[in-house]
N, C-alpha and C. Protein backbone atom coordinates (compact mmCIF):
# COMPACT_ATOMS: atom_id res chain seq x y z
N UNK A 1 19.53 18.59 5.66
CA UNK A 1 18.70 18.85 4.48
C UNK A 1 17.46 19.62 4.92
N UNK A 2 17.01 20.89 4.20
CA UNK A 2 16.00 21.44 4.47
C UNK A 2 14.89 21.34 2.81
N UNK A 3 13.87 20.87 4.41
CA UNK A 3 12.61 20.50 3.18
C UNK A 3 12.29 21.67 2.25
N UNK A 4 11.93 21.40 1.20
CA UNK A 4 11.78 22.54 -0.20
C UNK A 4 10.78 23.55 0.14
N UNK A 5 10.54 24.74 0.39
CA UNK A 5 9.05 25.50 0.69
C UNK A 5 8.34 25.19 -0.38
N UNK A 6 8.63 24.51 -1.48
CA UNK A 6 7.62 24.06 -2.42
C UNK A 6 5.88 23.66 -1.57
N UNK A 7 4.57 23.80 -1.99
CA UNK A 7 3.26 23.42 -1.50
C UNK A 7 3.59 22.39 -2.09
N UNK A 8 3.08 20.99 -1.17
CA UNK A 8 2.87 20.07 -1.87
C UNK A 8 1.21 20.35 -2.05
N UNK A 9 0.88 19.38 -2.95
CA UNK A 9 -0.83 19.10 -3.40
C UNK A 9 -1.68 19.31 -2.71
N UNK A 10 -2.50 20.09 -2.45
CA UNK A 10 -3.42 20.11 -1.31
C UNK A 10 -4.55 18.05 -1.13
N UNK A 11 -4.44 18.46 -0.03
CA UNK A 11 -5.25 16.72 0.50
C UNK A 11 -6.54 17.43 1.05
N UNK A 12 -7.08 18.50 0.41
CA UNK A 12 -8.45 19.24 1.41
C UNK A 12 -9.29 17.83 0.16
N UNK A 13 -10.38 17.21 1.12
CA UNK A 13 -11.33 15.85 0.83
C UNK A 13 -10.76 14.52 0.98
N UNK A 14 -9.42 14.56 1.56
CA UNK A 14 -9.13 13.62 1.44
C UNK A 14 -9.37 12.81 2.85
N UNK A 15 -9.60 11.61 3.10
CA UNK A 15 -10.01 11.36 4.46
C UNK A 15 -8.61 11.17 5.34
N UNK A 16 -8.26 11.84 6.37
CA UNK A 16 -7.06 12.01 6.97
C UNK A 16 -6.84 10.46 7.80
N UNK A 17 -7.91 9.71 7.79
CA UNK A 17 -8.07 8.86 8.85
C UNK A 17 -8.56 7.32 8.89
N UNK A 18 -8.57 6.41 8.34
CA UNK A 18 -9.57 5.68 8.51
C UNK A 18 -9.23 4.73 9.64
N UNK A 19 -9.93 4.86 10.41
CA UNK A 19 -9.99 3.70 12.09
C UNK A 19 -10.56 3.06 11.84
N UNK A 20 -9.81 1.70 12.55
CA UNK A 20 -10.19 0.49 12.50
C UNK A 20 -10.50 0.14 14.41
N UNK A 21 -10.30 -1.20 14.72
CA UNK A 21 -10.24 -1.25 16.43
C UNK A 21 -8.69 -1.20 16.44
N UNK A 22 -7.65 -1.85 16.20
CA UNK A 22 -6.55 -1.67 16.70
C UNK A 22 -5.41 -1.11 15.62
N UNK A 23 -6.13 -0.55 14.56
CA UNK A 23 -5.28 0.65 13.32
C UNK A 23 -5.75 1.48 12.90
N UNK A 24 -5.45 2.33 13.03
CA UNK A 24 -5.59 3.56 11.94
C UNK A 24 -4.54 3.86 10.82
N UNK A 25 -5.28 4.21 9.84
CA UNK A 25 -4.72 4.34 8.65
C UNK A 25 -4.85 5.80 7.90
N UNK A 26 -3.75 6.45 7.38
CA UNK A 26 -3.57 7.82 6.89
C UNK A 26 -2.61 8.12 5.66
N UNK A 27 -2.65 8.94 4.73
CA UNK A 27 -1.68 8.90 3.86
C UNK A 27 -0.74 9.82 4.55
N UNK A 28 0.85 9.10 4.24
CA UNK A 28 2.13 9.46 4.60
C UNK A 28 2.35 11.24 4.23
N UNK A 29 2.87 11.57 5.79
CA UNK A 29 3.67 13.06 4.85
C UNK A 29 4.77 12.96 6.04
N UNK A 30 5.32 14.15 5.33
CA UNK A 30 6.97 14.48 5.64
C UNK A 30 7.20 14.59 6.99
N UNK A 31 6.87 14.76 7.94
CA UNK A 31 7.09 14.21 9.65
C UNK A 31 7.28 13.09 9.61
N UNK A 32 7.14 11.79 8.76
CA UNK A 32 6.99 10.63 9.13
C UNK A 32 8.21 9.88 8.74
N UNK A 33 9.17 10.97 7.83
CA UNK A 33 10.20 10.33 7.80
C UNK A 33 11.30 9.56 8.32
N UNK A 34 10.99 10.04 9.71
CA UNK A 34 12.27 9.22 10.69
C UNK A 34 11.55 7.50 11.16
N UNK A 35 10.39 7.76 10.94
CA UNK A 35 9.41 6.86 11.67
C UNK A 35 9.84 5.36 10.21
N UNK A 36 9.33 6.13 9.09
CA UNK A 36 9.25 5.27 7.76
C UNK A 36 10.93 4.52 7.84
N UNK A 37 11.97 5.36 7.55
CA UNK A 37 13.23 5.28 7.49
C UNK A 37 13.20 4.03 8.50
N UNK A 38 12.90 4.05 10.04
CA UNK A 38 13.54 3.22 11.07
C UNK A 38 13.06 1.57 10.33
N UNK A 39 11.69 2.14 10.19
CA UNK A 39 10.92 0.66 9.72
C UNK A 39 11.13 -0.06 8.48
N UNK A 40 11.43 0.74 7.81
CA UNK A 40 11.76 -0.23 6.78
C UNK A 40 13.04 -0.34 6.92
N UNK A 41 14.26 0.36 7.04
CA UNK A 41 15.85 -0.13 7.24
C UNK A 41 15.37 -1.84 8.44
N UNK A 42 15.07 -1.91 8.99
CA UNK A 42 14.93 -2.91 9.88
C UNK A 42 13.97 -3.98 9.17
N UNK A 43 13.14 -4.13 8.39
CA UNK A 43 12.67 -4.61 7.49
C UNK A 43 13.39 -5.03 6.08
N UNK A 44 14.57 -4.22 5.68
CA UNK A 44 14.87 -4.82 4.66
C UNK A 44 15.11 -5.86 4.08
N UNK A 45 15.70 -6.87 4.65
CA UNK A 45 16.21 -8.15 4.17
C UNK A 45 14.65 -8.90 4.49
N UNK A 46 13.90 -8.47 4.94
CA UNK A 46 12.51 -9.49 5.18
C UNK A 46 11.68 -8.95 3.84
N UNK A 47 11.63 -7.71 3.71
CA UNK A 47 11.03 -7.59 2.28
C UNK A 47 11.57 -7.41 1.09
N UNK A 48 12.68 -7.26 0.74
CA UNK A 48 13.38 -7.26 -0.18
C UNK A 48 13.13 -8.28 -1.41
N UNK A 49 12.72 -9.73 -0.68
CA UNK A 49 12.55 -10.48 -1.96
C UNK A 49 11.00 -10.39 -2.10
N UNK A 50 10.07 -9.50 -1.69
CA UNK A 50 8.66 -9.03 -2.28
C UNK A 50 8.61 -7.90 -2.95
N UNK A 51 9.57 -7.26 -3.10
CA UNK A 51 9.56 -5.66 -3.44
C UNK A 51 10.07 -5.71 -4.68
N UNK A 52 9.92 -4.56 -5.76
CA UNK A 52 10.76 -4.40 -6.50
C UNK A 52 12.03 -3.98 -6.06
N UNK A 53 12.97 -3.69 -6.74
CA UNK A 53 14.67 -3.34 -6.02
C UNK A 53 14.61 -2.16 -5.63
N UNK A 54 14.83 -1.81 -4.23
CA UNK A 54 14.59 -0.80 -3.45
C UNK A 54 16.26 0.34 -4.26
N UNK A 55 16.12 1.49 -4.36
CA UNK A 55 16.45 2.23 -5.10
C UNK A 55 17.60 2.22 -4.06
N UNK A 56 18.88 2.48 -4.49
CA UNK A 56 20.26 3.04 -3.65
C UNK A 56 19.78 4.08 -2.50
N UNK A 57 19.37 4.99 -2.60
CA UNK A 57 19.11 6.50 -1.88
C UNK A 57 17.48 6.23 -1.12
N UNK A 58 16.91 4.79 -1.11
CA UNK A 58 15.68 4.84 -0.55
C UNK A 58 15.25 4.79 0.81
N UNK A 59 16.52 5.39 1.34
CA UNK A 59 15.94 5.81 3.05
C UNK A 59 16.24 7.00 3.30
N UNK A 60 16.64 7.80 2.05
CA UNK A 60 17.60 8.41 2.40
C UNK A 60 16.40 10.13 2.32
N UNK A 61 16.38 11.11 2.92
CA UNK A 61 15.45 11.95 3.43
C UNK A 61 14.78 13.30 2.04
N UNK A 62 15.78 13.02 0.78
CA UNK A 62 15.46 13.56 -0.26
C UNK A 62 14.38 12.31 -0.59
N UNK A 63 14.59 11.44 -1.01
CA UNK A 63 14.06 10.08 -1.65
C UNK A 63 12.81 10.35 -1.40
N UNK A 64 12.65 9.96 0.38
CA UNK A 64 11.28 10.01 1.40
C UNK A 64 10.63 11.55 0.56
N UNK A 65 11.06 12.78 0.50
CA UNK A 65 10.21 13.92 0.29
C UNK A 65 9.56 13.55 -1.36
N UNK A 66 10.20 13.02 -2.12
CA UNK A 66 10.52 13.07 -3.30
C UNK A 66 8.74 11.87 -3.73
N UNK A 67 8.89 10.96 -3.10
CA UNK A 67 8.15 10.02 -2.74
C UNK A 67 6.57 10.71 -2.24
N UNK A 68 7.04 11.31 -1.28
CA UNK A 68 5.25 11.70 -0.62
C UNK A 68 4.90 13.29 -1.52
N UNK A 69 5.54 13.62 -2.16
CA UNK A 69 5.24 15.00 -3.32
C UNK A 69 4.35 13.92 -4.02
N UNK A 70 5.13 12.86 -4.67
CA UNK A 70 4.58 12.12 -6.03
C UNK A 70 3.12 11.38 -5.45
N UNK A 71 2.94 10.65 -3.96
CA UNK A 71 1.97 10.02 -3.72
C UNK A 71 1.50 11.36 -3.06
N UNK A 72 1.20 12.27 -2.95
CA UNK A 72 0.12 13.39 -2.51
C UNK A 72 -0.61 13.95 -4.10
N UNK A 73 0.30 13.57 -5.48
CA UNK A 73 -0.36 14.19 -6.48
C UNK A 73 -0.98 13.51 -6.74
N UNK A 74 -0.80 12.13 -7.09
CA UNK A 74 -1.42 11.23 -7.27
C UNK A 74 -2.60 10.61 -6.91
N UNK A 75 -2.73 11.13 -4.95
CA UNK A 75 -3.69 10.88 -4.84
C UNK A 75 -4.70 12.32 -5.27
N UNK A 76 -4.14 13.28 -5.02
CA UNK A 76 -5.46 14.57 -5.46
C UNK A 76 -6.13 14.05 -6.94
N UNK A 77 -5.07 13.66 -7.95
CA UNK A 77 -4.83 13.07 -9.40
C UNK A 77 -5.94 12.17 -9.40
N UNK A 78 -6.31 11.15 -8.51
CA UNK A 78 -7.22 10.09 -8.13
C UNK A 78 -6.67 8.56 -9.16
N UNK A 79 -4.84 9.25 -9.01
CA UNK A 79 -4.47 7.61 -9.77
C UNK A 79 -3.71 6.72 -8.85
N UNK A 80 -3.80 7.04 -7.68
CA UNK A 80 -3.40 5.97 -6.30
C UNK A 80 -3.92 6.87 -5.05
N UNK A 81 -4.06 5.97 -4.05
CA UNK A 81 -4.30 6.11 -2.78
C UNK A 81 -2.65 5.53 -1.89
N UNK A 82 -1.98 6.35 -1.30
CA UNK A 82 -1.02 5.72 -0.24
C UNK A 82 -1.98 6.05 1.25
N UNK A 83 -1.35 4.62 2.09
CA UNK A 83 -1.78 4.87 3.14
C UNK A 83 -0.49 4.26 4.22
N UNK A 84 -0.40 4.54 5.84
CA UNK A 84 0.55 4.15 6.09
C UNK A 84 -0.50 3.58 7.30
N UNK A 85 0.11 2.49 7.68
CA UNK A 85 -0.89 1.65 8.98
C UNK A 85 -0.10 2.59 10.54
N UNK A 86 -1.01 2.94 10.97
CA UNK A 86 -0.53 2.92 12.47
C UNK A 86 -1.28 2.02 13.31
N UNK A 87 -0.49 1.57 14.41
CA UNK A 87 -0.85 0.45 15.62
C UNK A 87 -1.69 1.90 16.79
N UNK A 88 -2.65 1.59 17.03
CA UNK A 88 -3.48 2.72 17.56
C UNK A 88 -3.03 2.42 19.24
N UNK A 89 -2.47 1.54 19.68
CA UNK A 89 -2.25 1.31 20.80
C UNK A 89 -0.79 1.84 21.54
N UNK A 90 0.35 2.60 20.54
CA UNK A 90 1.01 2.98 20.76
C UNK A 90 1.25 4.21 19.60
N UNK A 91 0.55 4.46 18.77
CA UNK A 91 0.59 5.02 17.85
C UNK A 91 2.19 4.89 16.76
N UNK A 92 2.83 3.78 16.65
CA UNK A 92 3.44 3.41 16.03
C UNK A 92 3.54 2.85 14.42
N UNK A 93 3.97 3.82 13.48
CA UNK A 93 4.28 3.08 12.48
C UNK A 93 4.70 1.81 12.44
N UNK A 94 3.46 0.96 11.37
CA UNK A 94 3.67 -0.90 11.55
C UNK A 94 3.60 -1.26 10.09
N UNK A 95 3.41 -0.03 9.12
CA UNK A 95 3.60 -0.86 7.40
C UNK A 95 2.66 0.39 6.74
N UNK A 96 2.06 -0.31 5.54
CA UNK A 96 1.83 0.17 4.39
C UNK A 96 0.42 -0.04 3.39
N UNK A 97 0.01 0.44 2.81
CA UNK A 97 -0.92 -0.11 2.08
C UNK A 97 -1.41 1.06 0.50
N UNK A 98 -1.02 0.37 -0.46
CA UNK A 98 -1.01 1.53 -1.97
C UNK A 98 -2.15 0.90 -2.44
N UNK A 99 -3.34 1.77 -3.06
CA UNK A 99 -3.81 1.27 -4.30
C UNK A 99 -3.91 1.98 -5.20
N UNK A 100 -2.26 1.18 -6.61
CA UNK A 100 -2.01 1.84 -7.45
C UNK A 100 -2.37 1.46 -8.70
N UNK A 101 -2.10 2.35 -9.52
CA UNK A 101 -2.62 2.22 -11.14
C UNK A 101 -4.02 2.10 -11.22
N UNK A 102 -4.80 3.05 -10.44
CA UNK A 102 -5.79 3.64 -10.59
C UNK A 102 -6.81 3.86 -11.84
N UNK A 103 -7.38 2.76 -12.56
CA UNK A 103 -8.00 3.33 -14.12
C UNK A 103 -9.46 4.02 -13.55
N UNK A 104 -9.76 5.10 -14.22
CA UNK A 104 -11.20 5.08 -14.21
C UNK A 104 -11.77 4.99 -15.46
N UNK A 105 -12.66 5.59 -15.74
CA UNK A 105 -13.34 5.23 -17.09
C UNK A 105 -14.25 4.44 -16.92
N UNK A 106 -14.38 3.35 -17.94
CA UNK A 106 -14.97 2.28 -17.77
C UNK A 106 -14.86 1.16 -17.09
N UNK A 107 -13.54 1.13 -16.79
CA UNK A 107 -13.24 -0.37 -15.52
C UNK A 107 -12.91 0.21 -14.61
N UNK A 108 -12.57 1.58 -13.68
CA UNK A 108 -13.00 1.80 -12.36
C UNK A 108 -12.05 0.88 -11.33
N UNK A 109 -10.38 0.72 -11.54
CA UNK A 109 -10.04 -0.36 -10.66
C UNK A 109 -8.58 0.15 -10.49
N UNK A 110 -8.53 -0.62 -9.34
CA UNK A 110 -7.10 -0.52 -8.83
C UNK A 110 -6.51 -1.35 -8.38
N UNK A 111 -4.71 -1.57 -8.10
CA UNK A 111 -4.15 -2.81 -7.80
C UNK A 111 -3.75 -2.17 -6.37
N UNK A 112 -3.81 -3.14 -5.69
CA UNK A 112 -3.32 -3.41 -4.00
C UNK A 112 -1.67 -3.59 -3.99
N UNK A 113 -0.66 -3.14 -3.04
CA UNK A 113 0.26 -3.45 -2.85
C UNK A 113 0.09 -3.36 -1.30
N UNK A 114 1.43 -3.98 -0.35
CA UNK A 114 0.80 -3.66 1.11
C UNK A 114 2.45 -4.33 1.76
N UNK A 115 2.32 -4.39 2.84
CA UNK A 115 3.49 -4.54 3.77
C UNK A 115 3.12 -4.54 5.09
N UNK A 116 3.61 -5.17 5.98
CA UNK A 116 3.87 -4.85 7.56
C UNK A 116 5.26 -5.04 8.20
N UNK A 117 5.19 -4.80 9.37
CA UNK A 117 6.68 -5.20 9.99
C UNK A 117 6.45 -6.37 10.19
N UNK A 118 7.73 -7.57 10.03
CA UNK A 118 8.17 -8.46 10.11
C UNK A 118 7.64 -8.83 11.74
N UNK A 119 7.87 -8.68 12.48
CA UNK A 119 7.56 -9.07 14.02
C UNK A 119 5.65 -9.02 14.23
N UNK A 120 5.19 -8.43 13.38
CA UNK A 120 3.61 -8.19 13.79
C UNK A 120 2.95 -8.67 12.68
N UNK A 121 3.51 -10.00 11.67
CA UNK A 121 2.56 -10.80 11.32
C UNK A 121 1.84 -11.63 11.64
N UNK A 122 0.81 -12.09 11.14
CA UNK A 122 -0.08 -13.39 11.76
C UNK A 122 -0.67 -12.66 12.82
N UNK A 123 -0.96 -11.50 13.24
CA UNK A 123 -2.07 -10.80 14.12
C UNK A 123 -3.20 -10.65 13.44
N UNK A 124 -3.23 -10.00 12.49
CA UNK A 124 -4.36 -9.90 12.03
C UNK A 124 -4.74 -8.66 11.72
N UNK A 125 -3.50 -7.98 11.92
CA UNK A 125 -3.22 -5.98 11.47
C UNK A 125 -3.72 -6.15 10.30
N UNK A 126 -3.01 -7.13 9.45
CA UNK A 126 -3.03 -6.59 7.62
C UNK A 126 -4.42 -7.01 7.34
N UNK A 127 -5.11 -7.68 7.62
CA UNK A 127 -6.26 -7.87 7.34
C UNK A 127 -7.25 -7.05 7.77
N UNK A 128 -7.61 -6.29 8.88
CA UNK A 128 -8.28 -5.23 9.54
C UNK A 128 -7.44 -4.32 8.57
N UNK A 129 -6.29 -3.94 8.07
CA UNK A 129 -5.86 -2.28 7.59
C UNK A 129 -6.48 -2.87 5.99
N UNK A 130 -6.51 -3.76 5.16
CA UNK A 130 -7.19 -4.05 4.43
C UNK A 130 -8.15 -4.03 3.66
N UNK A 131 -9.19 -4.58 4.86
CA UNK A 131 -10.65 -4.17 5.23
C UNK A 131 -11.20 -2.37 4.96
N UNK A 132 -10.20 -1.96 6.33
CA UNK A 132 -10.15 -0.51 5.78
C UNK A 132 -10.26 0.07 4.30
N UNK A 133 -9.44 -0.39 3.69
CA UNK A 133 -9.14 0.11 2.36
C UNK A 133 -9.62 -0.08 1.24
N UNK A 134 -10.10 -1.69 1.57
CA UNK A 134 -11.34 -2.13 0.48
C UNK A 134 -12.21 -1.01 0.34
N UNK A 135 -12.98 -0.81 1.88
CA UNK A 135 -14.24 -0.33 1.86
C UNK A 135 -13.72 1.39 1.25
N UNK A 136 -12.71 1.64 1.88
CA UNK A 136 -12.27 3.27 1.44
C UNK A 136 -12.71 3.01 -0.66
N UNK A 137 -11.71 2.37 -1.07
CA UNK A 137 -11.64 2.15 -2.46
C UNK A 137 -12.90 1.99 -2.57
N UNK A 138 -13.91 1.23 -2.63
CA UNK A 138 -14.91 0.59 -3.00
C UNK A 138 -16.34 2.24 -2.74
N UNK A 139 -16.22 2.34 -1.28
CA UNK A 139 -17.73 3.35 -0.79
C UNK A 139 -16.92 5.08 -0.93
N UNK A 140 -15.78 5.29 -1.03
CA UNK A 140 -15.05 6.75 -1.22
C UNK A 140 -14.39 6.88 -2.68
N UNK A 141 -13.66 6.27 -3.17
CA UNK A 141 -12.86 6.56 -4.37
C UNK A 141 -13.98 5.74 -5.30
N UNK A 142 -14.51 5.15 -5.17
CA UNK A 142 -15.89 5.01 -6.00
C UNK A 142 -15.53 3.56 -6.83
N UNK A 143 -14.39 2.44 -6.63
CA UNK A 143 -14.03 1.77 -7.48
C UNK A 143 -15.00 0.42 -7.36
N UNK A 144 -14.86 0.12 -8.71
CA UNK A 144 -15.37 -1.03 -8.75
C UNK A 144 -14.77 -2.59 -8.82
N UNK A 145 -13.96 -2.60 -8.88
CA UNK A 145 -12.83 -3.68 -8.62
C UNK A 145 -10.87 -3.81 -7.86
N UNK A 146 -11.04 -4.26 -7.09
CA UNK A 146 -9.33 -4.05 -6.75
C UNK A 146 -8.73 -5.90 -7.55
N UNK A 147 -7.58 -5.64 -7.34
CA UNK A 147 -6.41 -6.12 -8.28
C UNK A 147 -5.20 -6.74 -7.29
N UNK A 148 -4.73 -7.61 -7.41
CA UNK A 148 -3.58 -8.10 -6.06
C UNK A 148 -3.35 -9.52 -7.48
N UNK A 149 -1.83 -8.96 -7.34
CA UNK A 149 -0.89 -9.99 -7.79
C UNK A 149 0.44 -10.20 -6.43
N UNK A 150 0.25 -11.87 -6.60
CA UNK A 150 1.24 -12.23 -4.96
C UNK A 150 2.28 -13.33 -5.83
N UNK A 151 3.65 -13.65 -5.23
CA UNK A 151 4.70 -14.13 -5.83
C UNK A 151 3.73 -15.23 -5.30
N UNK A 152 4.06 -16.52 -6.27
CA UNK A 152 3.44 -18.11 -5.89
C UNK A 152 4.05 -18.64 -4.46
N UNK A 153 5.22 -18.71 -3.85
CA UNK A 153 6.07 -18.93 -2.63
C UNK A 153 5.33 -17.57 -1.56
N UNK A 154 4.65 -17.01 -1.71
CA UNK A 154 3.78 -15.68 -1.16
C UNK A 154 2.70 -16.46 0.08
N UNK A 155 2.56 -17.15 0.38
CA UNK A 155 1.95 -18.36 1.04
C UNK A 155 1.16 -17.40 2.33
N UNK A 156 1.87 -16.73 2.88
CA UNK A 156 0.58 -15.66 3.88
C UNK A 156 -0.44 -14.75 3.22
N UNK A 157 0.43 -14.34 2.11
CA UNK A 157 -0.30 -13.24 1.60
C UNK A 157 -1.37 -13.81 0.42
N UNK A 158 -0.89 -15.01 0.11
CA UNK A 158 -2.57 -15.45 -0.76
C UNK A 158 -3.18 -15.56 -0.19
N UNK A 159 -3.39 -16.28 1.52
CA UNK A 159 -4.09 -16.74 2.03
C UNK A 159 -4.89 -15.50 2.80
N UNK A 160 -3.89 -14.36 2.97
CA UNK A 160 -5.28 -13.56 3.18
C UNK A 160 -6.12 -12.78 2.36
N UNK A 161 -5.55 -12.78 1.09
CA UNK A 161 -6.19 -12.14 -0.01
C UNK A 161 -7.44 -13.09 -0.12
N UNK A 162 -7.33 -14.02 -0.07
CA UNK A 162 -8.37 -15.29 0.12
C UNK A 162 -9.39 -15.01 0.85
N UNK A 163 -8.98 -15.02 2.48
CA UNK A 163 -9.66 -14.73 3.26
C UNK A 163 -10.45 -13.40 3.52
N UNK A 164 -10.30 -12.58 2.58
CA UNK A 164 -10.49 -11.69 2.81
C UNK A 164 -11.71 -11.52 1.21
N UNK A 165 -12.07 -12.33 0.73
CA UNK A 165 -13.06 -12.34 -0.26
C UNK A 165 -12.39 -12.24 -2.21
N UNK A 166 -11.56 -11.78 -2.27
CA UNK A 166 -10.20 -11.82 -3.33
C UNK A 166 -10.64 -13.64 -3.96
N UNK A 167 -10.75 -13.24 -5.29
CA UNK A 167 -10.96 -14.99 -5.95
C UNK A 167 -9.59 -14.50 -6.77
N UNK A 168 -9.06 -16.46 -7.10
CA UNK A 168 -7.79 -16.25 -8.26
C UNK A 168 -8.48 -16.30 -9.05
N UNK A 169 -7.80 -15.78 -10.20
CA UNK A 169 -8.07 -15.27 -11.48
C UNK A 169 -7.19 -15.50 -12.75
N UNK A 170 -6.12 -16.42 -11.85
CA UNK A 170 -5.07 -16.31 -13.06
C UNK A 170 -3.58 -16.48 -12.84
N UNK A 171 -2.71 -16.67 -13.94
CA UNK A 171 -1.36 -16.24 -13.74
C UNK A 171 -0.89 -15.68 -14.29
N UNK A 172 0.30 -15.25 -13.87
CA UNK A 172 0.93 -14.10 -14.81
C UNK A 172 2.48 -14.37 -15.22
N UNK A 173 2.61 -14.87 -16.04
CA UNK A 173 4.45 -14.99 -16.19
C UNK A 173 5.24 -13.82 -16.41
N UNK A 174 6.32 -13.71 -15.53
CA UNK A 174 7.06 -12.62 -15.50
C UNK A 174 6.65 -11.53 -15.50
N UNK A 175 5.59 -11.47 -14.23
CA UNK A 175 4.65 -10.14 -14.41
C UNK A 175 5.26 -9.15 -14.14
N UNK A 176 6.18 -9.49 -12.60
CA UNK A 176 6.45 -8.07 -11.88
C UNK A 176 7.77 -8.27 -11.66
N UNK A 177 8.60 -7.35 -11.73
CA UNK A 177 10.36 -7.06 -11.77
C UNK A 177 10.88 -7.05 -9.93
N UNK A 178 11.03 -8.20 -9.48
CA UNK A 178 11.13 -8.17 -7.95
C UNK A 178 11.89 -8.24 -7.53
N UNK A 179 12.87 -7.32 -6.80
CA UNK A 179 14.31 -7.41 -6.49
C UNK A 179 15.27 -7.64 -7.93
N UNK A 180 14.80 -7.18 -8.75
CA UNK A 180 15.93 -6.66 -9.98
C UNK A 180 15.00 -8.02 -11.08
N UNK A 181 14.24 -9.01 -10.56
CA UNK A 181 13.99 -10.72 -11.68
C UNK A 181 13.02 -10.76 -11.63
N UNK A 182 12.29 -10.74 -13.27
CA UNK A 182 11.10 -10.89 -13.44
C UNK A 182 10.42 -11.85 -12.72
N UNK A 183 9.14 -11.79 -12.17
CA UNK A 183 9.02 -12.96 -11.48
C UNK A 183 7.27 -13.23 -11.96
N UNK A 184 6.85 -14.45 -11.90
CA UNK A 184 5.84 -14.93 -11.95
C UNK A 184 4.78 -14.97 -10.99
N UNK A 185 3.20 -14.50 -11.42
CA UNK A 185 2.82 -14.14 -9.83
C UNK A 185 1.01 -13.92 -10.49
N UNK A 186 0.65 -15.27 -9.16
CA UNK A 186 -0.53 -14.98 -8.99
C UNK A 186 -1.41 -14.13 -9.04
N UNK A 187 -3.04 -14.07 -9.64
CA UNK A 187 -3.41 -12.96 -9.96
C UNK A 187 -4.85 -13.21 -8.85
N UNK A 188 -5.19 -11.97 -8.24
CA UNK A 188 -6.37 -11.97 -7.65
C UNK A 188 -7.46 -11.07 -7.66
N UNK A 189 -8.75 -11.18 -7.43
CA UNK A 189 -9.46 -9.28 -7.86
C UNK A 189 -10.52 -9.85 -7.15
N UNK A 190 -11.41 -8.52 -6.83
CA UNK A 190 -12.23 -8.54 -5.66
C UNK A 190 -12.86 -7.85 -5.94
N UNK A 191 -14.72 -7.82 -6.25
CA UNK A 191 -15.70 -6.95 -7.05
C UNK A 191 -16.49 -6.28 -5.98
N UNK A 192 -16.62 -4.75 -6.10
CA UNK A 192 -17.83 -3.99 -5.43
C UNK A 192 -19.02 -4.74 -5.37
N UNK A 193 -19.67 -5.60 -4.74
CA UNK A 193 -20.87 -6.08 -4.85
C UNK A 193 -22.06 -5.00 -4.62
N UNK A 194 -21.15 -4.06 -4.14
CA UNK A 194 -22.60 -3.18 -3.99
C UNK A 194 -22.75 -2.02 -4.82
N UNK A 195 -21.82 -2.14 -6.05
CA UNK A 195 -22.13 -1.16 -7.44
C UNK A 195 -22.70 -1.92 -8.19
């Protein structure tokens, strides 16, 4: 398959980078496909029941282009941010981090989605690539609130939304369509204190 000479979106302002001590974080483009592909095929059955239903063709190298066209407009668009975590110590793709559905206007907010590899939880990656992204969202994209809904059986991931300053807020019945079944799911949000 040869990639389209189509331009994708220009990313001129966009920050190529944000470093942490042991991640850096960047939005995904088309070199990264073999990297994305390995990690999540090897990930599937571990995230599958957090995800919505991963599409038939979603490793597949049209999908991947098809994917970073839509998250490069989006972000110029300023209605999501994709970012992909790298491990700075080997420079290895280790997961993910979206903040999508972007409102501005008057409420200024966005929802969190996120991921890592299965073998490099409980380090303390997702919370440092996190961190990152708060502050990106919050002191760069100018927002004033982020958004994180977690399945109730989600038991790592409340606890660092927790830890990480995130109050509950709520529930949601049959909020989000997860692996094909509506599912019910905790609500969390986290305010710019310094807007």
């Amino acid at each position: 398959m040869i990639w389209p000479k189509k331009k994708l979106p220009d990313l001129q302002g966009i920050p190529l980078s944000l470093n942490g001590f042991r991640v850096r974080l960047r939005p995904p483009v088309l070199s990264d496909y073999e990297d994305w592909t390995n990690i999540r095929g090897k990930n599937k059955n571990y995230l599958t029941p957090f995800e919505p239903r991963w599409h038939e063709k979603a490793l597949e190298k049209d999908f991947f282009q098809r994917r970073i066209a839509r998250q490069h407009k989006d972000w110029k668009d300023g209605r999501a941010y994709s970012f992909l975590i790298i491990d700075r110590q080997n420079e290895k793709l280790i997961g993910g981090i979206n903040v999508n559905h972007v409102c501005r206007g008057a409420s200024q907010c966005g929802s969190l989605g996120y991921w890592i590899d299965e073998e490099l939880q409980g380090q303390g990656l997702m919370a440092e690539s996190l961190r990152l992204v708060i502050d990106f969202s919050f002191d760069q994209a100018g927002l004033h609130r982020l958004n994180a809904a977690c399945l109730p059986r989600n038991d790592r991931s409340i606890n660092l939304l927790l830890k990480l300053g995130f109050e509950e807020e709520g529930f949601a019945k049959k909020y989000i369509r997860i692996n094909g079944v509506w599912e019910d799911h905790r609500l969390f949000g986290l305010i710019n204190q310094k807007a």
